[in-house]
PDB file of N, CA and C in Angstrom:
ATOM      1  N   UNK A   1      34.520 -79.302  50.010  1.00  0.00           N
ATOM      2  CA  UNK A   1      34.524 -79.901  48.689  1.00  0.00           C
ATOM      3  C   UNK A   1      33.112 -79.982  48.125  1.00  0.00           C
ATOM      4  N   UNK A   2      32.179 -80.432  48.692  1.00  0.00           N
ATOM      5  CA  UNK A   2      30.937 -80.492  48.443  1.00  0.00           C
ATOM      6  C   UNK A   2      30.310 -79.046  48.377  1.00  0.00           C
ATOM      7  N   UNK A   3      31.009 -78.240  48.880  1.00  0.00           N
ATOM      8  CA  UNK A   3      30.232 -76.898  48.346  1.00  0.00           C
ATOM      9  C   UNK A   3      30.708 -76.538  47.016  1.00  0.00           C
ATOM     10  N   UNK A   4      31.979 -76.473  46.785  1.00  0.00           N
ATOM     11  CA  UNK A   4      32.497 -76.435  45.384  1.00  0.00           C
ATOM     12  C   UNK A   4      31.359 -76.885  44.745  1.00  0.00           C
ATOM     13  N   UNK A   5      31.828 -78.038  44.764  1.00  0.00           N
ATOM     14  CA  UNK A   5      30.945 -79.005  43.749  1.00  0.00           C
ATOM     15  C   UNK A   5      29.071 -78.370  43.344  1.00  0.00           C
ATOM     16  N   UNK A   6      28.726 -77.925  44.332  1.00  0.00           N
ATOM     17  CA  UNK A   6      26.921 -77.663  44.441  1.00  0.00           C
ATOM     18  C   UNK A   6      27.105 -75.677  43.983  1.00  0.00           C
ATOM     19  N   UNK A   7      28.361 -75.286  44.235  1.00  0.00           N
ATOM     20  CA  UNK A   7      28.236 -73.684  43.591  1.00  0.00           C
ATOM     21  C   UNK A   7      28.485 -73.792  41.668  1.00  0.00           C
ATOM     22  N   UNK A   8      29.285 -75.310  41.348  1.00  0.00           N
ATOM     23  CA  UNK A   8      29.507 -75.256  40.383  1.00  0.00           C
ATOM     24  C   UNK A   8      28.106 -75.891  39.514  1.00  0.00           C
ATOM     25  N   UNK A   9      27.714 -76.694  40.225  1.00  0.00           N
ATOM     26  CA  UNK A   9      26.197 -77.288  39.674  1.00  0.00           C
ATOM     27  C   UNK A   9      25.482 -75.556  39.587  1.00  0.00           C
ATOM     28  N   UNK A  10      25.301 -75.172  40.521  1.00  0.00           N
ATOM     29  CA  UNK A  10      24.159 -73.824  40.321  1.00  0.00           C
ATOM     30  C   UNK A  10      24.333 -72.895  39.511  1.00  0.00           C
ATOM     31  N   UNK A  11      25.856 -72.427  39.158  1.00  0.00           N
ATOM     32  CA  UNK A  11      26.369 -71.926  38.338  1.00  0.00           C
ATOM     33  C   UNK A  11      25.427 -72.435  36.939  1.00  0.00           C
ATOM     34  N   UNK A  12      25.706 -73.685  36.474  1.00  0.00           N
ATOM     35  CA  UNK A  12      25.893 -74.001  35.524  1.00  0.00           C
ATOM     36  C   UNK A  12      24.098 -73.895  35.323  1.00  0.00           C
ATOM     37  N   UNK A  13      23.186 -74.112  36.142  1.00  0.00           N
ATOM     38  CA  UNK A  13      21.707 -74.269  35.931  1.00  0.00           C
ATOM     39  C   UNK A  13      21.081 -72.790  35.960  1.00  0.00           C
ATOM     40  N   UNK A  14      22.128 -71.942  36.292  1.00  0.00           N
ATOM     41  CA  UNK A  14      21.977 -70.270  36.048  1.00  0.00           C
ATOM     42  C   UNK A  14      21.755 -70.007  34.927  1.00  0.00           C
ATOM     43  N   UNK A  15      22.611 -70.433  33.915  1.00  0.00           N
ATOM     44  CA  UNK A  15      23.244 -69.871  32.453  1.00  0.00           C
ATOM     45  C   UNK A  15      22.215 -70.218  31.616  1.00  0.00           C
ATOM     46  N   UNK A  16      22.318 -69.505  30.860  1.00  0.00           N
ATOM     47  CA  UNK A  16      21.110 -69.063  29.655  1.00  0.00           C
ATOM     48  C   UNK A  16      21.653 -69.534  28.468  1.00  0.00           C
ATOM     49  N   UNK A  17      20.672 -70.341  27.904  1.00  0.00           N
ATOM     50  CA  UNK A  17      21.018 -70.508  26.535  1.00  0.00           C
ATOM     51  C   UNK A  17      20.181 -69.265  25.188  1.00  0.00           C
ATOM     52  N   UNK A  18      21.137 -68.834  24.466  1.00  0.00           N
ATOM     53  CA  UNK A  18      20.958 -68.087  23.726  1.00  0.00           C
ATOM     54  C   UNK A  18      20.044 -68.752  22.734  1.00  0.00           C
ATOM     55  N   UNK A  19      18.649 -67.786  22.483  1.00  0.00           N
ATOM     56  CA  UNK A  19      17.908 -68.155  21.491  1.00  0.00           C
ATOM     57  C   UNK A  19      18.390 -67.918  20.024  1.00  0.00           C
ATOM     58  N   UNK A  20      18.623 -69.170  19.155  1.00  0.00           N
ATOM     59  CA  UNK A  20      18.463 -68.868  17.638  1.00  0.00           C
ATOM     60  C   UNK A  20      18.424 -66.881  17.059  1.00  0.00           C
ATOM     61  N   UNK A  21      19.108 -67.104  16.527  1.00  0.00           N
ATOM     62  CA  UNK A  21      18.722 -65.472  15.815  1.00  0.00           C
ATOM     63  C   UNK A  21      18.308 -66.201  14.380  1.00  0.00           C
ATOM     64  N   UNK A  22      17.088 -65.275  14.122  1.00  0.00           N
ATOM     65  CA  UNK A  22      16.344 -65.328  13.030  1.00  0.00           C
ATOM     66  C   UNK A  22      17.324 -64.873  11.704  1.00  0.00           C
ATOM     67  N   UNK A  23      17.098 -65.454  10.119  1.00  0.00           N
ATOM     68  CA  UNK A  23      17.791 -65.231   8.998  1.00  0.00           C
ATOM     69  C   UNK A  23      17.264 -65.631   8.255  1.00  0.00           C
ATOM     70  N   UNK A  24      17.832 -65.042   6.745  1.00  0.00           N
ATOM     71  CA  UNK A  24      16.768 -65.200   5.752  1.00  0.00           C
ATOM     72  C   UNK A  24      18.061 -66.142   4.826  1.00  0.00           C
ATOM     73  N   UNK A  25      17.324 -67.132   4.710  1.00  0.00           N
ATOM     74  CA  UNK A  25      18.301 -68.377   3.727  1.00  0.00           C
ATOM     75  C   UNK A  25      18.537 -67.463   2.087  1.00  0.00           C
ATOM     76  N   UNK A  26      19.399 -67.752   1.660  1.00  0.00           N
ATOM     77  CA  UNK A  26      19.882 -67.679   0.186  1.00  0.00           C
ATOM     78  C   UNK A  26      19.793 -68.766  -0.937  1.00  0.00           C
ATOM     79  N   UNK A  27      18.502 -69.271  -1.563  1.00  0.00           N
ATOM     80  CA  UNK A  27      19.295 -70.511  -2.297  1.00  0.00           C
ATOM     81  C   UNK A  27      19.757 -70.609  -3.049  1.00  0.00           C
ATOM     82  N   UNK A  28      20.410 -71.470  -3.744  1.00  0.00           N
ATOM     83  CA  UNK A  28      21.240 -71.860  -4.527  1.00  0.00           C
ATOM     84  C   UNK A  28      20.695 -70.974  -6.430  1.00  0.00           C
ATOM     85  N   UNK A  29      18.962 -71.325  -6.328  1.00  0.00           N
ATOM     86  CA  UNK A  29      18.798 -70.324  -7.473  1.00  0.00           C
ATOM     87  C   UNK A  29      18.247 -68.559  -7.200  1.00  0.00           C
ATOM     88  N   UNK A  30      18.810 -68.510  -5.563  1.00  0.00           N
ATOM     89  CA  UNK A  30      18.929 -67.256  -5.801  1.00  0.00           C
ATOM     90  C   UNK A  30      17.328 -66.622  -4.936  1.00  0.00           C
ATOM     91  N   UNK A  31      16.727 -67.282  -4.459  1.00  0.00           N
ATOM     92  CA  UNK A  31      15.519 -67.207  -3.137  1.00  0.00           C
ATOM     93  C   UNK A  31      15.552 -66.961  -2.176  1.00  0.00           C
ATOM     94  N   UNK A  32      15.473 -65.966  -1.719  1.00  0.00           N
ATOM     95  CA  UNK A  32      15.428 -65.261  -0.128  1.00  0.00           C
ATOM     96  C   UNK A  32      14.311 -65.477   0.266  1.00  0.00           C
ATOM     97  N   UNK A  33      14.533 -66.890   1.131  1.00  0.00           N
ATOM     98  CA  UNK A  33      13.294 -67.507   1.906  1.00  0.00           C
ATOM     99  C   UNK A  33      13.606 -67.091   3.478  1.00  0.00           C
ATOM    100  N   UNK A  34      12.912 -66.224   4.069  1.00  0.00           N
ATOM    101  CA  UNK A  34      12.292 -65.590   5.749  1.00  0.00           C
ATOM    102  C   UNK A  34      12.267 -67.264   6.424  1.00  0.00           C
ATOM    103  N   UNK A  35      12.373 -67.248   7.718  1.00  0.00           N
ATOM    104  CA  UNK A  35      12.186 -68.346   8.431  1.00  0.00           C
ATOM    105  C   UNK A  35      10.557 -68.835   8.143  1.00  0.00           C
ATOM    106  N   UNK A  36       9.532 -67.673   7.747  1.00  0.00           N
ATOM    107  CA  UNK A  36       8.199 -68.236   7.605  1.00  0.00           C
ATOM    108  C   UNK A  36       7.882 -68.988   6.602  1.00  0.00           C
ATOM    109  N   UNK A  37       8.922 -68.937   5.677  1.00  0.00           N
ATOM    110  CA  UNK A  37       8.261 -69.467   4.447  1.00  0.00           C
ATOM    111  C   UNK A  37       8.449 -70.733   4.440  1.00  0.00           C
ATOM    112  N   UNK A  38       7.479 -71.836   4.035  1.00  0.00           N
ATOM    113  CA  UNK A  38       7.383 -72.953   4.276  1.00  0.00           C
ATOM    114  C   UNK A  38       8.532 -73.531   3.515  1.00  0.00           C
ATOM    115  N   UNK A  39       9.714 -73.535   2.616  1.00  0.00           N
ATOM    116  CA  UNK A  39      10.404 -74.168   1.776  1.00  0.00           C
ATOM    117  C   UNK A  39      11.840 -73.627   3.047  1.00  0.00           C
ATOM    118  N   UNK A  40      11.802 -72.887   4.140  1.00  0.00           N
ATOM    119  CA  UNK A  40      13.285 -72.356   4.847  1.00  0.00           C
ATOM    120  C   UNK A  40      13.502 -74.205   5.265  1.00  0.00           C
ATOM    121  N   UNK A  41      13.078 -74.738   6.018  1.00  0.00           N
ATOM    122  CA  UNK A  41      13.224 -75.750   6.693  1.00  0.00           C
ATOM    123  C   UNK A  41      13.686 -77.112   6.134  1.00  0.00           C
ATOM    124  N   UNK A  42      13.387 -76.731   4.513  1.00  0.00           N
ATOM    125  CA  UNK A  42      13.872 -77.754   3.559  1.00  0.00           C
ATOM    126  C   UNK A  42      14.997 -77.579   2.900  1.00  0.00           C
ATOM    127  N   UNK A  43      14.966 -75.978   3.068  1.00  0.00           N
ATOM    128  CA  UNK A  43      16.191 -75.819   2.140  1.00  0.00           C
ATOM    129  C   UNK A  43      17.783 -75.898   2.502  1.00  0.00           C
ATOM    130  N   UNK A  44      18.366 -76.779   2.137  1.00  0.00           N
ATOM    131  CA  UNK A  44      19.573 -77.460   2.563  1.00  0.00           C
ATOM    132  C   UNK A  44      20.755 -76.546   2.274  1.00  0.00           C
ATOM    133  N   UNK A  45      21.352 -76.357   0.901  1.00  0.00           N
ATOM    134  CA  UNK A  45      21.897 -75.526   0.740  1.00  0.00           C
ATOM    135  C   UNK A  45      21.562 -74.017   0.080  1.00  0.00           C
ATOM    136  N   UNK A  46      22.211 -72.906   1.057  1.00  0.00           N
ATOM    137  CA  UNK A  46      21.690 -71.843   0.735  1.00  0.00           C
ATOM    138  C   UNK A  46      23.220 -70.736   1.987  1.00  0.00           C
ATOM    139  N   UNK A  47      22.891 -69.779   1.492  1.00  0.00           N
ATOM    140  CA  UNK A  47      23.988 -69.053   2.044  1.00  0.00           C
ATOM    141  C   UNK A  47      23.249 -68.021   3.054  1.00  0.00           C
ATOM    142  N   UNK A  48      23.572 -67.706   3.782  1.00  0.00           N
ATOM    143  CA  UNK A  48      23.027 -67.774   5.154  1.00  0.00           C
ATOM    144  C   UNK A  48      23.041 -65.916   5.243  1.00  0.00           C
ATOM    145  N   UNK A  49      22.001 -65.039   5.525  1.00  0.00           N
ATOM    146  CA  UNK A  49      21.706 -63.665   5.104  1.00  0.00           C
ATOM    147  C   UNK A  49      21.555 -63.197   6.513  1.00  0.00           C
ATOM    148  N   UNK A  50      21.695 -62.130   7.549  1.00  0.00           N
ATOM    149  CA  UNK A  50      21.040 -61.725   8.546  1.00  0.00           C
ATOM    150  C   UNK A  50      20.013 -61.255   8.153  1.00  0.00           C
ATOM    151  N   UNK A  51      19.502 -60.450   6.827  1.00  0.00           N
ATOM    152  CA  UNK A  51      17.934 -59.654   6.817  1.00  0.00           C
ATOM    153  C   UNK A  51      17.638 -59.794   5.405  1.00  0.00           C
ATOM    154  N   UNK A  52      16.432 -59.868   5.071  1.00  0.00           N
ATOM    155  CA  UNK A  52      15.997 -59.588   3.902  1.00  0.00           C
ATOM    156  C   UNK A  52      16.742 -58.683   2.808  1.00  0.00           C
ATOM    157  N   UNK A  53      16.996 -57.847   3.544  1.00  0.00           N
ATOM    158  CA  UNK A  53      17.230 -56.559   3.057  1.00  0.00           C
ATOM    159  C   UNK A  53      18.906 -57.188   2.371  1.00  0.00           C
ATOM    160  N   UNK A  54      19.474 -57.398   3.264  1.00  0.00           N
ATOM    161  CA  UNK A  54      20.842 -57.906   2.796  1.00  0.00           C
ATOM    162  C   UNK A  54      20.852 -59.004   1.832  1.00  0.00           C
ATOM    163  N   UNK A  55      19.597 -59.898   1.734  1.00  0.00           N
ATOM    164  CA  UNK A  55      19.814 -61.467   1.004  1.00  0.00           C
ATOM    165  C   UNK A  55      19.462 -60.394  -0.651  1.00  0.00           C
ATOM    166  N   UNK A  56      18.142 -59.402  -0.404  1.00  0.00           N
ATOM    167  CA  UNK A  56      18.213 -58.707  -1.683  1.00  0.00           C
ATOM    168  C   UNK A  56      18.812 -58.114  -2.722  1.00  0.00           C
ATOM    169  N   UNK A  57      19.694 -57.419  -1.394  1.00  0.00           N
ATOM    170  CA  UNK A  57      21.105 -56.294  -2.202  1.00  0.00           C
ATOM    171  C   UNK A  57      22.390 -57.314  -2.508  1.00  0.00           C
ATOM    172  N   UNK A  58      22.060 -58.890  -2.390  1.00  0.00           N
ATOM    173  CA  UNK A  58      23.532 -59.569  -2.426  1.00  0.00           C
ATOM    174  C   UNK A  58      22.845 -60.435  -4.116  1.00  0.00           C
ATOM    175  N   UNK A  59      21.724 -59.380  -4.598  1.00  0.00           N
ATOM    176  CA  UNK A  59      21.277 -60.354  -6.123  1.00  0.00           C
ATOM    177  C   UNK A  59      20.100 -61.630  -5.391  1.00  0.00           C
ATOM    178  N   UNK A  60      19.579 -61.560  -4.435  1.00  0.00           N
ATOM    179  CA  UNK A  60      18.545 -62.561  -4.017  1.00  0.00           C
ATOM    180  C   UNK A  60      17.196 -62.077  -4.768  1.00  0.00           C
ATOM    181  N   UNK A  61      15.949 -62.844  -5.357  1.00  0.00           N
ATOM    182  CA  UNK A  61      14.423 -62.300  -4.940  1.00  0.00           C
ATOM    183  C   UNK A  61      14.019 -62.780  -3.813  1.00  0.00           C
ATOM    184  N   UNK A  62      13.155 -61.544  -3.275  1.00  0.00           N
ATOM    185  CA  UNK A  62      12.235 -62.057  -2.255  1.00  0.00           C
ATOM    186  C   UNK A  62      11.180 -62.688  -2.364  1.00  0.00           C
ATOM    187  N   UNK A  63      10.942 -63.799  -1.571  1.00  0.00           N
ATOM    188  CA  UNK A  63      10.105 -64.672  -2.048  1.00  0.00           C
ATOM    189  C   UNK A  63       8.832 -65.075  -0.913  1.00  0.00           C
ATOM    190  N   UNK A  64       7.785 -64.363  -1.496  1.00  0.00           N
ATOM    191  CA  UNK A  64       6.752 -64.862  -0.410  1.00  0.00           C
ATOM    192  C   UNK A  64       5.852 -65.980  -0.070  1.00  0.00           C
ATOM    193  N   UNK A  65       5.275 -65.990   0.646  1.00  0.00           N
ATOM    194  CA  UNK A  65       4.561 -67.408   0.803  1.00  0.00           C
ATOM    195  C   UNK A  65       4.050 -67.883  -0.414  1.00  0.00           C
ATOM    196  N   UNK A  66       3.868 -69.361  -0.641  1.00  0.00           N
ATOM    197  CA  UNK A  66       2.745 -69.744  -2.081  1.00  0.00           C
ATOM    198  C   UNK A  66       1.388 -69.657  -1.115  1.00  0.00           C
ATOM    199  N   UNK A  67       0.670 -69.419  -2.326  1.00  0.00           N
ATOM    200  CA  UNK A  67      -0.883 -69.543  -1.744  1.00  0.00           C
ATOM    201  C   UNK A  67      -1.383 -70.882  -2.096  1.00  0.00           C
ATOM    202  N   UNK A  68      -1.770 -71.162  -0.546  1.00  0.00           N
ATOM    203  CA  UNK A  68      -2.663 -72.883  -0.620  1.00  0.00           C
ATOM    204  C   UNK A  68      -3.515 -73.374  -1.569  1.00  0.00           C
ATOM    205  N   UNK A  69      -3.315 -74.507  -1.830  1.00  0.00           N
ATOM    206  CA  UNK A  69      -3.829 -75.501  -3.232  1.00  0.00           C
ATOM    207  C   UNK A  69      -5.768 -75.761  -2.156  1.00  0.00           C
ATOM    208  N   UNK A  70      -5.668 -76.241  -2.733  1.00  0.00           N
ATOM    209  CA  UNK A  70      -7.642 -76.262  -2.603  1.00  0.00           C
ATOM    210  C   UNK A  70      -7.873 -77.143  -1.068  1.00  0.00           C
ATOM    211  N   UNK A  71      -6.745 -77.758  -0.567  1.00  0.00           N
ATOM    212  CA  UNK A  71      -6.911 -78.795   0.310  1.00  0.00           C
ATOM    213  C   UNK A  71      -6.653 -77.608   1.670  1.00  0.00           C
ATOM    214  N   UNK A  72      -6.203 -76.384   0.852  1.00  0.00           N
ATOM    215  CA  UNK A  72      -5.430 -75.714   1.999  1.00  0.00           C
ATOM    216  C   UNK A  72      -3.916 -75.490   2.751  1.00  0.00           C
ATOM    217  N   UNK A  73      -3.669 -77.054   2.417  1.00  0.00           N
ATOM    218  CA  UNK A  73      -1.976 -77.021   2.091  1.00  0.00           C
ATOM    219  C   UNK A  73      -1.026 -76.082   1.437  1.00  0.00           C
ATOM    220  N   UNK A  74      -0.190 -76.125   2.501  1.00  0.00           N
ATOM    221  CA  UNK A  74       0.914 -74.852   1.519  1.00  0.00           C
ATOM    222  C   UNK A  74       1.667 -76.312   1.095  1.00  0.00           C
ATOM    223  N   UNK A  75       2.093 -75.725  -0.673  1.00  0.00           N
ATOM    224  CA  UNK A  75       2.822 -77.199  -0.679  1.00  0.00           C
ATOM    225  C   UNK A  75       4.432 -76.137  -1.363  1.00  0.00           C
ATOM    226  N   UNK A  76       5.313 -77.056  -0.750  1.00  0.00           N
ATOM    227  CA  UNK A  76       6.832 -76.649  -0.704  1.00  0.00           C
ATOM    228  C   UNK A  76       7.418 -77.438  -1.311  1.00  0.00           C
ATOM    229  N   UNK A  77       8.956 -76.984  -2.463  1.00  0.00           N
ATOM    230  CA  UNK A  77       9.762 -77.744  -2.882  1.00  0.00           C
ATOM    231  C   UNK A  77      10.872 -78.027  -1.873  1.00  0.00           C
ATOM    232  N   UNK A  78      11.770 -78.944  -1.924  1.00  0.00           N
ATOM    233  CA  UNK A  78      13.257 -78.986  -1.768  1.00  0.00           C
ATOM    234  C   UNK A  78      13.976 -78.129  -2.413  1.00  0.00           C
ATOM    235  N   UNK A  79      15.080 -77.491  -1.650  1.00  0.00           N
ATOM    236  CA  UNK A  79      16.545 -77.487  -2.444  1.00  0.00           C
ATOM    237  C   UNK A  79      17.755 -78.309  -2.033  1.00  0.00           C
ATOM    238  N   UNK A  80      17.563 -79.249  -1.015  1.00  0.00           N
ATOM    239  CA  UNK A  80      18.156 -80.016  -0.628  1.00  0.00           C
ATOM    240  C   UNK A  80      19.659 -79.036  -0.263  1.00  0.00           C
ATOM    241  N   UNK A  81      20.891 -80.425   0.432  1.00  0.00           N
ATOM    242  CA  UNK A  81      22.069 -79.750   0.432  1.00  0.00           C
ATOM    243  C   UNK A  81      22.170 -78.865   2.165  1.00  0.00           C
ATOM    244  N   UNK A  82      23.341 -78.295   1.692  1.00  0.00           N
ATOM    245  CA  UNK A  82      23.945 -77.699   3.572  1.00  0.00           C
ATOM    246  C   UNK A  82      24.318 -75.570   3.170  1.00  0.00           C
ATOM    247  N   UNK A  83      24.494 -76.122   4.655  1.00  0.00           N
ATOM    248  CA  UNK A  83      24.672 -74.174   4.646  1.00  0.00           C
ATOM    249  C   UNK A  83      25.941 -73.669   3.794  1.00  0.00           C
ATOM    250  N   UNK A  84      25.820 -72.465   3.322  1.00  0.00           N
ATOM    251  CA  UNK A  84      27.103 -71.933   2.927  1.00  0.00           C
ATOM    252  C   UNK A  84      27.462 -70.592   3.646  1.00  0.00           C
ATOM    253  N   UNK A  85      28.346 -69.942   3.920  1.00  0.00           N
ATOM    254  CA  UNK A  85      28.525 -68.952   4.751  1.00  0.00           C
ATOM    255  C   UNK A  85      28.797 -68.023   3.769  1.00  0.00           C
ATOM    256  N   UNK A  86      28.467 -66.846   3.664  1.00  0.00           N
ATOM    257  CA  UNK A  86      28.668 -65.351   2.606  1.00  0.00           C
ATOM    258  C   UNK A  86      28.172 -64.455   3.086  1.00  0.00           C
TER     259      UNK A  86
END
């Protein structure tokens, strides 16, 4: 019984958790923000793209980094809101 038990523990400390796959958000006015861009992490609702390439051809712009204000700060809006699937 106790071996059960210690093949099923090892089992389980084997298994791999799958890393995140990278995507490019959709927002709501239409912004294909890359995981780099400082506004992905804020942006709440947005419809969810595997590549650039796809958030473009679905009517997205691509949208690149802003360039830092004098302090050096990248400064980012909200779009608030949750995922949408498309």
């Amino acid at each position: 019984m106790i071996g059960v038990f210690v093949g099923i523990v090892l089992a389980g400390a084997t298994g791999h958790v799958a890393a995140a796959e990278p995507f490019v958000k959709k927002s709501l006015d239409g912004a294909c923000l890359p995981m780099s861009h400082p506004e992905f992490y804020e942006t709440k609702i947005y419809v969810r793209k595997n590549t650039m390439q796809e958030c473009v051809a679905s009517g997205g712009k691509e949208e690149h980094e802003p360039p830092p204000d004098e302090d050096g700060e990248v400064q980012a809006a909200s779009s608030g809101g949750s995922a949408v699937n498309g």
